[in-house]
PDB file of N, CA and C in Angstrom:
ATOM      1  N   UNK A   1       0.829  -1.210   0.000  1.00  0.00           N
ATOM      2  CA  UNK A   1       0.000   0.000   0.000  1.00  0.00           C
ATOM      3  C   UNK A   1       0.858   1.254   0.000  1.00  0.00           C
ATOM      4  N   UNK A   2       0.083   2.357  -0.419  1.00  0.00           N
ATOM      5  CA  UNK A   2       0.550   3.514  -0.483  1.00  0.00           C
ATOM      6  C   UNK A   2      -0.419   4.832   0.497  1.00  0.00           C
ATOM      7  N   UNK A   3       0.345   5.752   1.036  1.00  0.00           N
ATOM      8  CA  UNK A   3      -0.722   6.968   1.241  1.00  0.00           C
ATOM      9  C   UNK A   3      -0.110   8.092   0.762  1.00  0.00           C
ATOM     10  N   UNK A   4      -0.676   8.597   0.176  1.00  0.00           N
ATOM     11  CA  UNK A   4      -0.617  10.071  -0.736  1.00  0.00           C
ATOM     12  C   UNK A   4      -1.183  11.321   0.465  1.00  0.00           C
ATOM     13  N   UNK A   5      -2.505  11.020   1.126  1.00  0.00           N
ATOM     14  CA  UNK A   5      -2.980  11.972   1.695  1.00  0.00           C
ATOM     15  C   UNK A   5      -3.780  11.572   3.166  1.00  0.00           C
ATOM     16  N   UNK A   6      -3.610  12.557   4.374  1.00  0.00           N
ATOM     17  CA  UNK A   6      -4.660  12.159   5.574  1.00  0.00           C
ATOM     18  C   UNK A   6      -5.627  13.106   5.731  1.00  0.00           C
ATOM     19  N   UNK A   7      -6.502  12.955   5.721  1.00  0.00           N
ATOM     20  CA  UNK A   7      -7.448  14.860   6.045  1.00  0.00           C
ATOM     21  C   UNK A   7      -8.456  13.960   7.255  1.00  0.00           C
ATOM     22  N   UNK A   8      -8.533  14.904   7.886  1.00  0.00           N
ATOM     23  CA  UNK A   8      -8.462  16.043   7.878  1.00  0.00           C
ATOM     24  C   UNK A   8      -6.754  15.763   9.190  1.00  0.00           C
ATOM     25  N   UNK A   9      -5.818  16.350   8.588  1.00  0.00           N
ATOM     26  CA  UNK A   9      -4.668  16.542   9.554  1.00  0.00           C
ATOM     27  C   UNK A   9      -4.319  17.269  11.035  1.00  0.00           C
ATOM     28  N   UNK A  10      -5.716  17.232  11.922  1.00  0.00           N
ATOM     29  CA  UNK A  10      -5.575  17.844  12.956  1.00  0.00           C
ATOM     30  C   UNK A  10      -6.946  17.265  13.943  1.00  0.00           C
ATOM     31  N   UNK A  11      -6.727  16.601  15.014  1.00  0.00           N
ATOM     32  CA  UNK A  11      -8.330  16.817  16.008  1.00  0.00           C
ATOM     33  C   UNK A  11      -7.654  16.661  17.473  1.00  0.00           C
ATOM     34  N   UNK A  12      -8.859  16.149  18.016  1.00  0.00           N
ATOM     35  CA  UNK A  12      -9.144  16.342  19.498  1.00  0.00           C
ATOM     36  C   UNK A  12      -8.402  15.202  19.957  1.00  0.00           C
ATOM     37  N   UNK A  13      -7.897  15.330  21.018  1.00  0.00           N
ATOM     38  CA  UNK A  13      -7.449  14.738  21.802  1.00  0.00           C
ATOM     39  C   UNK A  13      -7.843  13.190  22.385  1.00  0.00           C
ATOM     40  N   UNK A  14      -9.456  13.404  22.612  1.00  0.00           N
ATOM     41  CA  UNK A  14      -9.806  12.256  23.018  1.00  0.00           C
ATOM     42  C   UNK A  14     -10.687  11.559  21.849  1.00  0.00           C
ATOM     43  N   UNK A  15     -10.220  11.849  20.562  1.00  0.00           N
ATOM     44  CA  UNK A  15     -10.198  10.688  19.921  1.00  0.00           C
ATOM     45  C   UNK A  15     -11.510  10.563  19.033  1.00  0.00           C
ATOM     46  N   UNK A  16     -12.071   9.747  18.150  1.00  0.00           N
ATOM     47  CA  UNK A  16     -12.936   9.886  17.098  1.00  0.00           C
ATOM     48  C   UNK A  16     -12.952  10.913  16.274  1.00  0.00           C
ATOM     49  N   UNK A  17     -12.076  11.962  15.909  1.00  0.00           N
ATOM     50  CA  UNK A  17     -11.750  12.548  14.491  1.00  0.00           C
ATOM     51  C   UNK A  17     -11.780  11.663  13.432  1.00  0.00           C
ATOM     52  N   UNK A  18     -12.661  12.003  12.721  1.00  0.00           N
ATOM     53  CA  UNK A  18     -13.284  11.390  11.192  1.00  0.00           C
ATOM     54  C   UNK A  18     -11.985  11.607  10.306  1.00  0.00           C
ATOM     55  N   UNK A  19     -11.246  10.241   9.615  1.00  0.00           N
ATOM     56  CA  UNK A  19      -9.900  10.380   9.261  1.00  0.00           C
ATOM     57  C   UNK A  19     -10.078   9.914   7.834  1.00  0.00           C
ATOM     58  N   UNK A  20     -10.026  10.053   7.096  1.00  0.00           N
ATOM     59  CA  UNK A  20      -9.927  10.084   5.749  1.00  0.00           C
ATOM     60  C   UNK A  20      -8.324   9.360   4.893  1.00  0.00           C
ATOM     61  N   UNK A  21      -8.142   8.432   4.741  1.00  0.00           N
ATOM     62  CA  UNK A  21      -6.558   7.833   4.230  1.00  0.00           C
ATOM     63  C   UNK A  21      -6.596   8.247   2.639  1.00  0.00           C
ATOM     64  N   UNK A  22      -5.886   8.499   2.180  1.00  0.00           N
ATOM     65  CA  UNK A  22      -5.847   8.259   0.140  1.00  0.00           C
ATOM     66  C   UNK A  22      -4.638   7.500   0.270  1.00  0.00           C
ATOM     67  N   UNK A  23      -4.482   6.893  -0.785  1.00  0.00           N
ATOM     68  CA  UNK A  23      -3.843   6.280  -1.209  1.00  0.00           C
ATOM     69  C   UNK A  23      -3.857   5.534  -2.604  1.00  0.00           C
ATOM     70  N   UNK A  24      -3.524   4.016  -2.566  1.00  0.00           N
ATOM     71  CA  UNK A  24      -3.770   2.593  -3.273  1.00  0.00           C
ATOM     72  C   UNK A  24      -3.041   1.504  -2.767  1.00  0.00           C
ATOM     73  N   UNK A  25      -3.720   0.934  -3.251  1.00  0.00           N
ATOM     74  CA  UNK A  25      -3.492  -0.931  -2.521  1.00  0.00           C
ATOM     75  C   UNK A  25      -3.791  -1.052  -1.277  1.00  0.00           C
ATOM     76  N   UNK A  26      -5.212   0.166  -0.780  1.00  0.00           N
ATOM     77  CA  UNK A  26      -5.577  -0.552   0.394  1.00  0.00           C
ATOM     78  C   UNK A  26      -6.587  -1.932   0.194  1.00  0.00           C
ATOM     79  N   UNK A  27      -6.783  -2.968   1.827  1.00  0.00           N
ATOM     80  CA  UNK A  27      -7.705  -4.113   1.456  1.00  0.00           C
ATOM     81  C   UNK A  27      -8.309  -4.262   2.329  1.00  0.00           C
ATOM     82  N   UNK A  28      -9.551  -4.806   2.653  1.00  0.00           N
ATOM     83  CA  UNK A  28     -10.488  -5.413   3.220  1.00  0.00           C
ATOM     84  C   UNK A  28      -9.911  -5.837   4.621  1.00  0.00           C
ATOM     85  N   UNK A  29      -9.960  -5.232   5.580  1.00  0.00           N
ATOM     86  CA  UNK A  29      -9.228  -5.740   7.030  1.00  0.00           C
ATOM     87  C   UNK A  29      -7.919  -5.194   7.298  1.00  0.00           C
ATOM     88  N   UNK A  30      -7.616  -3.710   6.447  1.00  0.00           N
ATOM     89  CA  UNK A  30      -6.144  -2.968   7.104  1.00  0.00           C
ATOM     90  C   UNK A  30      -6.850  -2.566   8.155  1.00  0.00           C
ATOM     91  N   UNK A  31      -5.649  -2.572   8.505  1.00  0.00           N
ATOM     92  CA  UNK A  31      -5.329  -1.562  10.144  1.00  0.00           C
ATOM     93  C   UNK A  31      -4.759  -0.384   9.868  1.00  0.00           C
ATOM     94  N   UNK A  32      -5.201   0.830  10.339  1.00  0.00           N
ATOM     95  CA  UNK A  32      -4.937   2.037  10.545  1.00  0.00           C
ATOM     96  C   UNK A  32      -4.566   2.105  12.002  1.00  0.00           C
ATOM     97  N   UNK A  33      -3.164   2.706  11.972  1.00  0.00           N
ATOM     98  CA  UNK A  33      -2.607   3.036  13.215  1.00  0.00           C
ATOM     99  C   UNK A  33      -2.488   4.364  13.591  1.00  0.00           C
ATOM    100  N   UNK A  34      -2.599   5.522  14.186  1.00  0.00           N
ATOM    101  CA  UNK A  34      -2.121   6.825  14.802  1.00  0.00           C
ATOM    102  C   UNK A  34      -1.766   6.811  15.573  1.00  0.00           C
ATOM    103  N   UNK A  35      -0.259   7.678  15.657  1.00  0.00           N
ATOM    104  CA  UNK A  35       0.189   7.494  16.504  1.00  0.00           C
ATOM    105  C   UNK A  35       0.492   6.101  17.219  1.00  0.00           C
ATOM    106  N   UNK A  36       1.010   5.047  16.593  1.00  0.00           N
ATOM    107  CA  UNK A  36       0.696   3.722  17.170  1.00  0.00           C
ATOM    108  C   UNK A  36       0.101   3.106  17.635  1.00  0.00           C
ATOM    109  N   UNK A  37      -1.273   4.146  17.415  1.00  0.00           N
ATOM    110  CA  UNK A  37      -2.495   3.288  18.259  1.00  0.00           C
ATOM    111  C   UNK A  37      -3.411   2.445  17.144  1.00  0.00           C
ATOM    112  N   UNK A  38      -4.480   1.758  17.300  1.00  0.00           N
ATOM    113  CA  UNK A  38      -5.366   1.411  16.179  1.00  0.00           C
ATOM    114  C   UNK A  38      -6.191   2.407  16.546  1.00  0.00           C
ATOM    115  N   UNK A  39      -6.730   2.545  15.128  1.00  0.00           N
ATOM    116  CA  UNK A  39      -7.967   3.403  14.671  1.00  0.00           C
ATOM    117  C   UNK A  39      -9.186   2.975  14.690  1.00  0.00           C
ATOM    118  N   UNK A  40     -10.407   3.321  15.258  1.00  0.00           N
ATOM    119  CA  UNK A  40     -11.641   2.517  15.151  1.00  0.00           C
ATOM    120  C   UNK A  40     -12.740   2.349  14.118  1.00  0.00           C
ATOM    121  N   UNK A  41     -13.688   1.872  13.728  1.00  0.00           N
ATOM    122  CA  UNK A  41     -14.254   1.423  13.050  1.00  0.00           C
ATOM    123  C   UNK A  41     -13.588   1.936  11.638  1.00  0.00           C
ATOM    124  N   UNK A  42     -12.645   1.154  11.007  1.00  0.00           N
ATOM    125  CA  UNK A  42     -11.573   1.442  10.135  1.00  0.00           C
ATOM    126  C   UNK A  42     -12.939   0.775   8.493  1.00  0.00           C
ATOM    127  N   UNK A  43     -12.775   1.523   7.462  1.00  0.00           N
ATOM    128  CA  UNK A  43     -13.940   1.591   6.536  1.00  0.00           C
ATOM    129  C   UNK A  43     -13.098   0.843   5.156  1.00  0.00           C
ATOM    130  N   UNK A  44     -12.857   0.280   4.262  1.00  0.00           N
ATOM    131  CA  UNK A  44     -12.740   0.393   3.056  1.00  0.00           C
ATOM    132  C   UNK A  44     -14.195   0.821   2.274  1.00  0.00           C
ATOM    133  N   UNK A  45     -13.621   2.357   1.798  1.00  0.00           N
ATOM    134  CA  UNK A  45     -14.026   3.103   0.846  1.00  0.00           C
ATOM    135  C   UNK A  45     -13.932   1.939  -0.430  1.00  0.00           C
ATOM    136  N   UNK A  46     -12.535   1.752  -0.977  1.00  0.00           N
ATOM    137  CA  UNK A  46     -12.050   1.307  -2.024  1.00  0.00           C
ATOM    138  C   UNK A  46     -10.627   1.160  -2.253  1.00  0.00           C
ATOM    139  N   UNK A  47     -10.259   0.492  -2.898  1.00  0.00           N
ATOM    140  CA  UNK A  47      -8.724   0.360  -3.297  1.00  0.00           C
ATOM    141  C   UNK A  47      -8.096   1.389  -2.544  1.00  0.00           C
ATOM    142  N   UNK A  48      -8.815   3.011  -2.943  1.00  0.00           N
ATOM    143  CA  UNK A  48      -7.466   3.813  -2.709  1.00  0.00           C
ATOM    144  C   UNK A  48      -8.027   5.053  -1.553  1.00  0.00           C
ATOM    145  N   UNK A  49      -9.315   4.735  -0.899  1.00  0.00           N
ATOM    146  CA  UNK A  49      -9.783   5.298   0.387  1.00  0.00           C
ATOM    147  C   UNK A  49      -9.846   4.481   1.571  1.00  0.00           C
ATOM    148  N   UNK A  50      -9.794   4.910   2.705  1.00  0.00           N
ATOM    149  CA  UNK A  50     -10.150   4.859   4.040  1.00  0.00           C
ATOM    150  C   UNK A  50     -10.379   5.363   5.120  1.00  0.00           C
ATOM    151  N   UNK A  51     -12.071   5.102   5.605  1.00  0.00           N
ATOM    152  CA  UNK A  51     -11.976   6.164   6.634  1.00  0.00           C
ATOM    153  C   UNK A  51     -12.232   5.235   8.264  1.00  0.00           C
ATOM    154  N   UNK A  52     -11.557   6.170   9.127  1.00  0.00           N
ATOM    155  CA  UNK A  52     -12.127   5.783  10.707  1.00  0.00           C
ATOM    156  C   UNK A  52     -12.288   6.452  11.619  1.00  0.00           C
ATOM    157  N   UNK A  53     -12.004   6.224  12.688  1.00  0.00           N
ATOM    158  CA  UNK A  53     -12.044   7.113  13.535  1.00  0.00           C
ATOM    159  C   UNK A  53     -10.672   7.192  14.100  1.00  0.00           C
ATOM    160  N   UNK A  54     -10.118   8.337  14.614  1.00  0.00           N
ATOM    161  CA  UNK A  54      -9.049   8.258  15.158  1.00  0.00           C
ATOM    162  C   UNK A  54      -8.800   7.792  17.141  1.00  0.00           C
ATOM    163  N   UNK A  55      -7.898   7.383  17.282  1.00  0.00           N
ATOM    164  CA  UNK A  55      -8.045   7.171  19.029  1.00  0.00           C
ATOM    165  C   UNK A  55      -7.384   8.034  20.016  1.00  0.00           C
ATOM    166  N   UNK A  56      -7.724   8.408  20.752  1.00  0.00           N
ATOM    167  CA  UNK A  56      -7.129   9.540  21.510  1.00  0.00           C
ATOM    168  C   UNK A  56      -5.421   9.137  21.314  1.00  0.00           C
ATOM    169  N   UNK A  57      -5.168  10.843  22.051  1.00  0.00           N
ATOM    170  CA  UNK A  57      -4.107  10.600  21.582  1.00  0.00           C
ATOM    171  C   UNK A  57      -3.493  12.209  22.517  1.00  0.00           C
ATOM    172  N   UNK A  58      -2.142  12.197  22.748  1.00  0.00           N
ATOM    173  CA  UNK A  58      -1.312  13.164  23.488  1.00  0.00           C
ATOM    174  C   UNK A  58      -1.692  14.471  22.874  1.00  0.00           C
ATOM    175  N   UNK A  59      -1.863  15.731  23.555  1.00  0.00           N
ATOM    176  CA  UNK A  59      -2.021  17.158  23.482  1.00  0.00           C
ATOM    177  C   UNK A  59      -0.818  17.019  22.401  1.00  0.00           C
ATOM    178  N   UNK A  60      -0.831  18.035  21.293  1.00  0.00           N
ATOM    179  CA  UNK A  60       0.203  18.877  20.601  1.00  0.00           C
ATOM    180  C   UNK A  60       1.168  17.781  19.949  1.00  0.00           C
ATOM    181  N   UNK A  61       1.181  16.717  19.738  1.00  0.00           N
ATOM    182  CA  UNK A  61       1.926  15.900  19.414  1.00  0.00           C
ATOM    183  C   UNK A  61       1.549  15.282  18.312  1.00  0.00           C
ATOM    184  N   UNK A  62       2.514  15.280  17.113  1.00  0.00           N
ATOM    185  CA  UNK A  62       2.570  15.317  15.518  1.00  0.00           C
ATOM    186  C   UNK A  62       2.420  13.611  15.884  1.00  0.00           C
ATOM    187  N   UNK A  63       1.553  12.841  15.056  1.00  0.00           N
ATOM    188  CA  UNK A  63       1.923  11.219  15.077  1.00  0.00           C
ATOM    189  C   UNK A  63       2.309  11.128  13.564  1.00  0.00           C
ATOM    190  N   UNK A  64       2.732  10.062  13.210  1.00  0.00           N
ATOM    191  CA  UNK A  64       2.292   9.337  11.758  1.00  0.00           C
ATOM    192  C   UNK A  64       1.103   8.047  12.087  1.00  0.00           C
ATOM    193  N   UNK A  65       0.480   8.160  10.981  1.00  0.00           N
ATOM    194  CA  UNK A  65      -0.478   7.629  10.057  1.00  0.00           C
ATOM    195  C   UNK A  65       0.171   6.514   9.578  1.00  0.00           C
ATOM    196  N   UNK A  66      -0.256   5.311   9.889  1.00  0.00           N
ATOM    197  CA  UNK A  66       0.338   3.842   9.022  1.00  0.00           C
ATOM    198  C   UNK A  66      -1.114   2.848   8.836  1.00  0.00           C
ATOM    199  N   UNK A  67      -0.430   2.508   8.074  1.00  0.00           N
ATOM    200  CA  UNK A  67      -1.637   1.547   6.816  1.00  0.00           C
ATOM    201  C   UNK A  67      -1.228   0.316   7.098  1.00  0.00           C
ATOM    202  N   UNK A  68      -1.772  -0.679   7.542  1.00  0.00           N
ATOM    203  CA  UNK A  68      -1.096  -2.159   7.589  1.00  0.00           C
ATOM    204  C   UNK A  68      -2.352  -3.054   6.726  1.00  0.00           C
ATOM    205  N   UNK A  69      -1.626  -3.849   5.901  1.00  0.00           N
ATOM    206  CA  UNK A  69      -2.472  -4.773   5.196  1.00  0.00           C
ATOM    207  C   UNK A  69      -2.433  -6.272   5.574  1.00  0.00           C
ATOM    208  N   UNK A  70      -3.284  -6.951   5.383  1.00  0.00           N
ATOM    209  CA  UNK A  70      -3.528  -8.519   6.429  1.00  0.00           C
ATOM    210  C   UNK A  70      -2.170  -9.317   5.818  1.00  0.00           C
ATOM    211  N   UNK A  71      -1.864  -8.681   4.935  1.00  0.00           N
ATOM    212  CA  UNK A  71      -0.320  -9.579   4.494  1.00  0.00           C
ATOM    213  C   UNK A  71       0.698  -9.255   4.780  1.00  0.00           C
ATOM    214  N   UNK A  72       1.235  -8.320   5.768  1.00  0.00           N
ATOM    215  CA  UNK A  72       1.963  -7.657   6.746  1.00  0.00           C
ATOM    216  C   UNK A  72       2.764  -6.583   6.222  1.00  0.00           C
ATOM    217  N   UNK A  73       2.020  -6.024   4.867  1.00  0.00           N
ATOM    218  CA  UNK A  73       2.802  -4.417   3.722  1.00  0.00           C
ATOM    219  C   UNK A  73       2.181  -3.471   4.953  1.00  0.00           C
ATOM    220  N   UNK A  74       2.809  -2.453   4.767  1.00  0.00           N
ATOM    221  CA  UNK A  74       2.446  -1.282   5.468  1.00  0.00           C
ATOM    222  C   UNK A  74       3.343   0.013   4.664  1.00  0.00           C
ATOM    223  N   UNK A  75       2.186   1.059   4.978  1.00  0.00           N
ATOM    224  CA  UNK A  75       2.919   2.354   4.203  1.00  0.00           C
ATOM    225  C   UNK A  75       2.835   3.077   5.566  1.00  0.00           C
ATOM    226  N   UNK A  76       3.731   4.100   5.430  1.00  0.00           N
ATOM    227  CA  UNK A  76       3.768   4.972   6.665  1.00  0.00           C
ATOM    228  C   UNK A  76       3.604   6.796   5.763  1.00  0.00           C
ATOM    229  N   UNK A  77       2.776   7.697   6.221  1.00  0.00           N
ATOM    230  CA  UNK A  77       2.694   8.706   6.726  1.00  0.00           C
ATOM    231  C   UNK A  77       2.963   9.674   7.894  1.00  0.00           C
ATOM    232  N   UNK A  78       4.433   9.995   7.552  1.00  0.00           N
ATOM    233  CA  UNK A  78       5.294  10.952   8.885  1.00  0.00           C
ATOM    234  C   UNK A  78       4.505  11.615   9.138  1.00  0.00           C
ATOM    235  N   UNK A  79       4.395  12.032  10.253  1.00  0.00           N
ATOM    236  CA  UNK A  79       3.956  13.352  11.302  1.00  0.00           C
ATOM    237  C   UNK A  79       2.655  13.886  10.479  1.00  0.00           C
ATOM    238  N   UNK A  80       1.830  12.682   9.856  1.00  0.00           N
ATOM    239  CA  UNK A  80       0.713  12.967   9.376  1.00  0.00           C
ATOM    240  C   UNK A  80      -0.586  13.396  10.306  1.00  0.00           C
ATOM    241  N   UNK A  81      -0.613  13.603  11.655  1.00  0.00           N
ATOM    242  CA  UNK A  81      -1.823  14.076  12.312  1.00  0.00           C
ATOM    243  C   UNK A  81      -1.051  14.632  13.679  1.00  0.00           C
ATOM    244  N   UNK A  82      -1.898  15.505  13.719  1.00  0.00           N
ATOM    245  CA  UNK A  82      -1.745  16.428  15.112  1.00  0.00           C
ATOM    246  C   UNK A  82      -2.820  16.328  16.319  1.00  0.00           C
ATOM    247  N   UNK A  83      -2.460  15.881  17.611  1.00  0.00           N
ATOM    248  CA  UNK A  83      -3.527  15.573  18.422  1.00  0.00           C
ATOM    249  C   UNK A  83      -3.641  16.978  19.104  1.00  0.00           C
ATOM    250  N   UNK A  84      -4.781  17.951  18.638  1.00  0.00           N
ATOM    251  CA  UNK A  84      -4.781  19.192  19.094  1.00  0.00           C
ATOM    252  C   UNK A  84      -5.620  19.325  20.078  1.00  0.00           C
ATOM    253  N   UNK A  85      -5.734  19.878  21.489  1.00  0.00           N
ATOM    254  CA  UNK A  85      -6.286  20.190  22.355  1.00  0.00           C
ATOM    255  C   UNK A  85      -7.523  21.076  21.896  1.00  0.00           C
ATOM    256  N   UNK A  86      -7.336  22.077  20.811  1.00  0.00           N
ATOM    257  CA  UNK A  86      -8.766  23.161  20.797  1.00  0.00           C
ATOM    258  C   UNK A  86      -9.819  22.519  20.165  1.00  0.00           C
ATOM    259  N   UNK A  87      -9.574  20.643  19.982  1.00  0.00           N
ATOM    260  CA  UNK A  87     -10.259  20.306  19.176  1.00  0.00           C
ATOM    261  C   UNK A  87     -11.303  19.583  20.081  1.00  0.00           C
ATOM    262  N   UNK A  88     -10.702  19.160  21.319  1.00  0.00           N
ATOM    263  CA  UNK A  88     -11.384  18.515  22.445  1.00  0.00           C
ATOM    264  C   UNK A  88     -10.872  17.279  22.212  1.00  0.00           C
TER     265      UNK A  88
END
């Protein structure tokens, strides 16, 4: 897999920010990680979307975004989300 894009790149702290992946070669049963956490109710859109929820996560602190596929590929997105406090 690949990710090209995360939107929205910023939420709340305690978690469920609506997360949006782009990419391709996502599949049926990836795992979305932030910040090393899993992501919840994780969606295939299609090949090259995914959405979930995000899981809480530390005040002010940049994570990356990783894509894991049931065949153990993973793409990584650096310092793709910000766990911002004004977001709640």
């Amino acid at each position: 897999p690949s990710i090209q894009s995360v939107a929205p790149n910023r939420g709340g702290t305690g978690g469920g920010t609506e997360l949006s992946v782009t990419g391709k070669g996502f599949v049926a049963q990836s795992i979305v990680l932030v910040g090393g956490k899993p992501a919840k109710f994780v969606k295939l859109v299609d090949p090259t979307t995914l959405e979930c929820k995000t899981p809480p996560g530390e005040a002010n602190k940049m994570v990356d975004v990783v894509v894991q596929n049931p065949d153990g590929k993973e793409a990584t997105s650096r310092r793709a989300f910000l766990f911002d406090p004004r977001y709640g």
